[in-house]
C-alpha atoms as a PDB file:
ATOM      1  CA  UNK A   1       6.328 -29.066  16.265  1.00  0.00           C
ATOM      2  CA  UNK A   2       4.500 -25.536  17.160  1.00  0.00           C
ATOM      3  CA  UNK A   3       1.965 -25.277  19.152  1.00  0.00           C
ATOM      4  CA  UNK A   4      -0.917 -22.644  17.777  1.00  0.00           C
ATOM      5  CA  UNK A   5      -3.695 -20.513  19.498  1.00  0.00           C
ATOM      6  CA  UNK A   6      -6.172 -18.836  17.811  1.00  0.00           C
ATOM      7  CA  UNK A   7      -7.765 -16.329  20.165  1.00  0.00           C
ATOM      8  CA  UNK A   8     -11.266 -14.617  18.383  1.00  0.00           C
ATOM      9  CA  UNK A   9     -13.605 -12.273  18.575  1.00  0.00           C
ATOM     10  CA  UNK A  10     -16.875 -12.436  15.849  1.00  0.00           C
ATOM     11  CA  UNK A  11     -20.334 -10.765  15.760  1.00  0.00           C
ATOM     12  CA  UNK A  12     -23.081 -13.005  14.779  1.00  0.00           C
ATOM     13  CA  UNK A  13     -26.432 -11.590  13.729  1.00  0.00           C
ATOM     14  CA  UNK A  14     -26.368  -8.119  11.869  1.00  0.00           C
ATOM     15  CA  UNK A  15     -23.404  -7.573   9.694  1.00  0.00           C
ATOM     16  CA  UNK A  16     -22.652  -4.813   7.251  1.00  0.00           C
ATOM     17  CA  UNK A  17     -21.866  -6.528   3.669  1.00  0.00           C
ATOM     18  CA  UNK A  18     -20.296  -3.932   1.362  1.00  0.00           C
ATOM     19  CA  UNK A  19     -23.122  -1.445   1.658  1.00  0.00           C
ATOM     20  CA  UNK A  20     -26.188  -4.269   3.081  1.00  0.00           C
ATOM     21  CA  UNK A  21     -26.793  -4.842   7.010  1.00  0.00           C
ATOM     22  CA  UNK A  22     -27.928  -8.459   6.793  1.00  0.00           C
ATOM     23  CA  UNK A  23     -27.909 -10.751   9.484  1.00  0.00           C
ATOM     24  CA  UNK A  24     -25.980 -13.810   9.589  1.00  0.00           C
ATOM     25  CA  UNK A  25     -25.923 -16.842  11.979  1.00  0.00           C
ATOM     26  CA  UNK A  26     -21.754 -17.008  12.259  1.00  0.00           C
ATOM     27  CA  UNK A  27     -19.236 -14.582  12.213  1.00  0.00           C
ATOM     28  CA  UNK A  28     -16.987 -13.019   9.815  1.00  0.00           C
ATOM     29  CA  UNK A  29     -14.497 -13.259  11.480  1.00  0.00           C
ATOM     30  CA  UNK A  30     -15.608 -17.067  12.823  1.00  0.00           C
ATOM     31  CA  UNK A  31     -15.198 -18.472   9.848  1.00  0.00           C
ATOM     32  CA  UNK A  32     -11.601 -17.393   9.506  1.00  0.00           C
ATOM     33  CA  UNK A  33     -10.444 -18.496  12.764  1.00  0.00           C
ATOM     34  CA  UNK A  34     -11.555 -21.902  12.354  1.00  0.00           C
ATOM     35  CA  UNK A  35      -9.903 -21.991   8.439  1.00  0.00           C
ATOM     36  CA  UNK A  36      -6.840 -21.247  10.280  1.00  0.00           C
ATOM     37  CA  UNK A  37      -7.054 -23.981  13.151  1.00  0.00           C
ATOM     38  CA  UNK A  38      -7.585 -26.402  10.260  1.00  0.00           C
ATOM     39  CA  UNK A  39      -5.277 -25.845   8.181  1.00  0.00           C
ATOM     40  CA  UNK A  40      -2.295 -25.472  11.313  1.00  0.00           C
ATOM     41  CA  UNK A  41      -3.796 -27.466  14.353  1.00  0.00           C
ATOM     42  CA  UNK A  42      -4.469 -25.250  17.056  1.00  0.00           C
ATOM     43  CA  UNK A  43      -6.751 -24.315  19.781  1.00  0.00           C
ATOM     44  CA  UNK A  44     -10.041 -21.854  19.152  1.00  0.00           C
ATOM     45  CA  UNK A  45     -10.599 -19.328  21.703  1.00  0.00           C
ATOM     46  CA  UNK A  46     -13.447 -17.149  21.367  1.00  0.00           C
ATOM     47  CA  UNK A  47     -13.801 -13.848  23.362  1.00  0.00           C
ATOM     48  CA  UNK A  48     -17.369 -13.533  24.541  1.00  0.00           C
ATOM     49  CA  UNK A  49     -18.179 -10.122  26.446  1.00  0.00           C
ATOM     50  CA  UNK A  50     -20.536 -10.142  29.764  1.00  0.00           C
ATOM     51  CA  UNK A  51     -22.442  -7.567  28.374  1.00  0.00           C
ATOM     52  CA  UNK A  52     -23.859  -7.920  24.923  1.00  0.00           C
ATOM     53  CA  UNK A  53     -23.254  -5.633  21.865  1.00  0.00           C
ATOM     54  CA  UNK A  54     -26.132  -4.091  20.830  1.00  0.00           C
ATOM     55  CA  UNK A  55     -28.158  -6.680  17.948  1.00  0.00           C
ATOM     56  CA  UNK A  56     -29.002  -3.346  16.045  1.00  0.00           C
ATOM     57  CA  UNK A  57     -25.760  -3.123  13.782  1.00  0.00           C
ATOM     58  CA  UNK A  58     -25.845   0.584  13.841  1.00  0.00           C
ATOM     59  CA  UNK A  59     -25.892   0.656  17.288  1.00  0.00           C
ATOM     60  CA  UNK A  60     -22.996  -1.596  18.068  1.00  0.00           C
ATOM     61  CA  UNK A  61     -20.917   0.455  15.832  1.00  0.00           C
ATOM     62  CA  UNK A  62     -21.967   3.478  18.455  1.00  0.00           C
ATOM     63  CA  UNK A  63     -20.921   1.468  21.291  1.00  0.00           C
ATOM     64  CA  UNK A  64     -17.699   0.097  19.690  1.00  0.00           C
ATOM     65  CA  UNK A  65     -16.618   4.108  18.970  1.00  0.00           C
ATOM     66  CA  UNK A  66     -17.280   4.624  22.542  1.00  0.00           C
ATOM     67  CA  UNK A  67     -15.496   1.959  23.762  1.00  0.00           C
ATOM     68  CA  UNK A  68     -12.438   2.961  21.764  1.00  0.00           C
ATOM     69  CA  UNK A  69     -12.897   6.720  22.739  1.00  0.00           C
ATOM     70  CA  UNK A  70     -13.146   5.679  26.176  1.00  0.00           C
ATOM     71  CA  UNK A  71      -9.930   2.837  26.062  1.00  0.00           C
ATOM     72  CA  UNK A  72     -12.576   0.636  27.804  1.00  0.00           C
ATOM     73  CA  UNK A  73     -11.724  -2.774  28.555  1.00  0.00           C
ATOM     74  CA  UNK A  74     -15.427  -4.699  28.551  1.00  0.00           C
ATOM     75  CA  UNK A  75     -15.442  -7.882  30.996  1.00  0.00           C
ATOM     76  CA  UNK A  76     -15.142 -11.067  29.461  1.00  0.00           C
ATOM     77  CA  UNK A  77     -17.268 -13.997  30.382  1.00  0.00           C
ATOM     78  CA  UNK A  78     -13.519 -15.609  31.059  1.00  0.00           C
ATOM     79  CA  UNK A  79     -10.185 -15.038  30.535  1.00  0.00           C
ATOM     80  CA  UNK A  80      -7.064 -16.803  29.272  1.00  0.00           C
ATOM     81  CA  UNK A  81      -4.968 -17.081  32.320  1.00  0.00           C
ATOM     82  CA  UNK A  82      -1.203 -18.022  30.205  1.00  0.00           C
ATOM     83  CA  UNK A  83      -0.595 -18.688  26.496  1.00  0.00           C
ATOM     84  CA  UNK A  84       2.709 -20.965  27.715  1.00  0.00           C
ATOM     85  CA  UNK A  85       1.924 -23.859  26.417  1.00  0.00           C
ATOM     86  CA  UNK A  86       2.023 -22.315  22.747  1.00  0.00           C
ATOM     87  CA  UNK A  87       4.271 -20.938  20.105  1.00  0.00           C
ATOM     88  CA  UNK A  88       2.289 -18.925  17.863  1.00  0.00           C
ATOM     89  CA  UNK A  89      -0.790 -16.851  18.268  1.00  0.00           C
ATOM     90  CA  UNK A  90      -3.023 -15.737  15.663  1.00  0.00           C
ATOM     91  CA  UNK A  91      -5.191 -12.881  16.913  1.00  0.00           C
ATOM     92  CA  UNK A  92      -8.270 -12.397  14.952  1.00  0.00           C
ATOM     93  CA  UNK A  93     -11.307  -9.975  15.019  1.00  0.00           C
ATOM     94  CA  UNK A  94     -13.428  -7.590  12.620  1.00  0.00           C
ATOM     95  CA  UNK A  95     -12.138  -4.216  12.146  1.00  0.00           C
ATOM     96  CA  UNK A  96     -14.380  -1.842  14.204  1.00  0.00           C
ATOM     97  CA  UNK A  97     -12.775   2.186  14.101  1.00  0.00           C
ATOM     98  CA  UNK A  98      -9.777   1.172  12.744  1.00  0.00           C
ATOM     99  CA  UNK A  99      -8.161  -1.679  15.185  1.00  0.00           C
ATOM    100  CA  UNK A 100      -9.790  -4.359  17.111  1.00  0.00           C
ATOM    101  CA  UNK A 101     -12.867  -4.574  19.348  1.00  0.00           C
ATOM    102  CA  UNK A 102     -11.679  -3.213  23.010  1.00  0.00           C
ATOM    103  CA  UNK A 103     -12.739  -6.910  23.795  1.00  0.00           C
ATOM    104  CA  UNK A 104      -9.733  -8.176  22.141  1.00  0.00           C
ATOM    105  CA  UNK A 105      -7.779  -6.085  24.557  1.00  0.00           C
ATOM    106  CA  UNK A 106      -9.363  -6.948  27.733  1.00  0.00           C
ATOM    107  CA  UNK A 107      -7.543 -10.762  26.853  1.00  0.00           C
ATOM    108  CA  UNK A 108      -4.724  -9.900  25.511  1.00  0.00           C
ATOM    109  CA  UNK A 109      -3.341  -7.313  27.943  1.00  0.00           C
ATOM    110  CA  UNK A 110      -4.057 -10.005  30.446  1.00  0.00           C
ATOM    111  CA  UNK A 111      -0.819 -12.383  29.105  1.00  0.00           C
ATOM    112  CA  UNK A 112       2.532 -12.413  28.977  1.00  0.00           C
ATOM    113  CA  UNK A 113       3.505 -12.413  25.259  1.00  0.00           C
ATOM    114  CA  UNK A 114       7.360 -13.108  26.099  1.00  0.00           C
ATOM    115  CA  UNK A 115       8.965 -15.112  22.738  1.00  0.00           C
ATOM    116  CA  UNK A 116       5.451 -15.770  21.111  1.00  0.00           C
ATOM    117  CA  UNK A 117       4.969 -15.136  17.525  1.00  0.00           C
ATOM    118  CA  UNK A 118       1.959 -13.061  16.715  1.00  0.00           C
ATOM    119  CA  UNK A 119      -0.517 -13.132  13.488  1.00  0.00           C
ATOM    120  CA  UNK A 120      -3.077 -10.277  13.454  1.00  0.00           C
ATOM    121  CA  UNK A 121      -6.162 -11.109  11.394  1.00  0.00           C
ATOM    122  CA  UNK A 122      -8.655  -8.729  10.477  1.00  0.00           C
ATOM    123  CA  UNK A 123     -11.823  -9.281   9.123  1.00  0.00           C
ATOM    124  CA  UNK A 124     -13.476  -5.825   7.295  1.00  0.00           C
ATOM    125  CA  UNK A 125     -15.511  -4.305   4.452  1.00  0.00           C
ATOM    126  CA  UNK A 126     -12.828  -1.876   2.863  1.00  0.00           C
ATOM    127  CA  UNK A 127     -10.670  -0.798   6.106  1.00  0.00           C
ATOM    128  CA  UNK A 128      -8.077  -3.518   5.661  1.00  0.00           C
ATOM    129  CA  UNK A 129      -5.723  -4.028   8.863  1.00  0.00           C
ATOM    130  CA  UNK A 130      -6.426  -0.513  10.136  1.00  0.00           C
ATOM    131  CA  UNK A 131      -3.939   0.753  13.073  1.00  0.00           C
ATOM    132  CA  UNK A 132      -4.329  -2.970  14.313  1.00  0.00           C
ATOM    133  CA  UNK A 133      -0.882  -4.232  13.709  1.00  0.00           C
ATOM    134  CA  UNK A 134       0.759  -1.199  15.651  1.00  0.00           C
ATOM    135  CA  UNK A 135      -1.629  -1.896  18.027  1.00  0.00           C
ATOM    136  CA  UNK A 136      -0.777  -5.668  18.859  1.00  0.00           C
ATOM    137  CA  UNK A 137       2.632  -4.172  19.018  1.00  0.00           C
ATOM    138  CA  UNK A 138       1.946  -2.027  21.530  1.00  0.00           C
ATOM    139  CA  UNK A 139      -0.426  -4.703  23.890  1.00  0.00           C
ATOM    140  CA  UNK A 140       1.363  -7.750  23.018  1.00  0.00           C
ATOM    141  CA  UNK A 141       5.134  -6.734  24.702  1.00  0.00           C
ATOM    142  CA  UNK A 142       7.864  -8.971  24.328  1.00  0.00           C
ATOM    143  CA  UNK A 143       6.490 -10.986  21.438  1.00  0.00           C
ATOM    144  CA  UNK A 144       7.355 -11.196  17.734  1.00  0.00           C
ATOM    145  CA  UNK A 145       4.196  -9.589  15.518  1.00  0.00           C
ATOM    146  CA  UNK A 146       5.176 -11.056  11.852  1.00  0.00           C
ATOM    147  CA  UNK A 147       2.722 -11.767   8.927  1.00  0.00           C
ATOM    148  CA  UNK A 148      -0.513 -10.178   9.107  1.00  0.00           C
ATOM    149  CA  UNK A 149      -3.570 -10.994   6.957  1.00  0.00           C
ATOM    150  CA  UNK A 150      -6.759  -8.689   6.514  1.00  0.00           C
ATOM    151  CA  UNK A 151      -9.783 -10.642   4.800  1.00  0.00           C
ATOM    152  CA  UNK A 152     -12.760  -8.989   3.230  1.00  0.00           C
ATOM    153  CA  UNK A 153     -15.574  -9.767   5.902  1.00  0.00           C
ATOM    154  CA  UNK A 154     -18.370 -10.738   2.828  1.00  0.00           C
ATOM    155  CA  UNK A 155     -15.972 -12.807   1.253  1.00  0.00           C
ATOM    156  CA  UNK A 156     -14.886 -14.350   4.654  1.00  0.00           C
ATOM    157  CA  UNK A 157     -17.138 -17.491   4.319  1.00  0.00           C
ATOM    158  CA  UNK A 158     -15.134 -18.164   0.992  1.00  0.00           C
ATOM    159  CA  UNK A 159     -11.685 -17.805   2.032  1.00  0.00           C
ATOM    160  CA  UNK A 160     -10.803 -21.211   3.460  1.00  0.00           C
ATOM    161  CA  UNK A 161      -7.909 -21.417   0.646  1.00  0.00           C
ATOM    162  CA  UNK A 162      -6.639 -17.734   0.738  1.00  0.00           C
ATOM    163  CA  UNK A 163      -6.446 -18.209   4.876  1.00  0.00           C
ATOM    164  CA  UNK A 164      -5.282 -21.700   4.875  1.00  0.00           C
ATOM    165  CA  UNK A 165      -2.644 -20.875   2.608  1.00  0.00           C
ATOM    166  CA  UNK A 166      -1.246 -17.831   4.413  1.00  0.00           C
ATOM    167  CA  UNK A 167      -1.986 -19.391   8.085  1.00  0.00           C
ATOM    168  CA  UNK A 168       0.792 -22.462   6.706  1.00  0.00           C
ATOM    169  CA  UNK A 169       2.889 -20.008   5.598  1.00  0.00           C
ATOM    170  CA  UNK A 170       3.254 -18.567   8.996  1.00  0.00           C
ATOM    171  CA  UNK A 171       3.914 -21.131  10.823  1.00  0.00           C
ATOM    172  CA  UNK A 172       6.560 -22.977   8.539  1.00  0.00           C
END
């Protein structure tokens, strides 16, 4: 049987919901990651940045663009040292200019992708999957990117059957 990681990154606390900033107590893209380790088994790893994003939504969307102007790789509060003891690895964040947070990247460069199977997830509020598949390509060298999913971030807390049912799928 495959072994499954499911590396995250989610924003708690001000969110935009199809045209509303409202503040929520768990992540978008949270809730997705954990419909996925229930429905295949598989270990949760959140990626947690030293330095805080902004709580003002607005703002954090200024310093996510100039993170991704800048290719900036933000430090992590800690790292993944290997992946080898798993199979598959579903990557997962909230779409944020078109492809991942740059915190996603500061892990994931970090590893050695060699024969892993790769799911992008993207959580977002009309973007879909963005530039984020091409990018995984691109960071995660020498592993297999295959079935991607992109989940409407305000329908996110709701999509425990549309994610569980794709997440099984992948991993078949």
């Amino acid at each position: 049987m495959s072994k499954n990681l499911i590396i995250y990154y989610s924003r708690k606390g001000e969110n935009y919901f199809g045209g509303d900033i409202r503040s929520v107590p768990k992540g978008n893209t949270e809730y997705v990651a954990e419909y996925i380790s229930e429905a295949v088994g598989g270990d949760l790893f959140e990626i947690e940045t030293v330095r805080e994003y902004s709580k003002d939504y607005m703002e954090c969307t200024r310093e996510a663009k100039d993170e991704l102007s800048n290719k900036a790789r933000p430090e992590l509060k800690r790292y993944l040292d290997s992946i080898d003891g798993y199979d598959n690895v579903f990557i997962c964040g909230p779409c944020w200019w078109g492809t991942y947070p740059m915190a996603v990247f500061s892990q994931i460069e970090k590893i050695d992708w060699t024969g892993k199977k790769v799911f992008p997830v993207m959580t977002h509020e009309g973007s879909g999957l963005g530039s984020s598949v091409r990018d995984l390509r691109n960071a995660c060298k020498g592993a297999s990117v295959d079935s991607d999913l992109a989940i409407e971030g305000s329908s996110a807390a709701g999509s425990s059957a549309k994610v569980s049912k794709w997440a099984k799928g992948c991993v078949e």
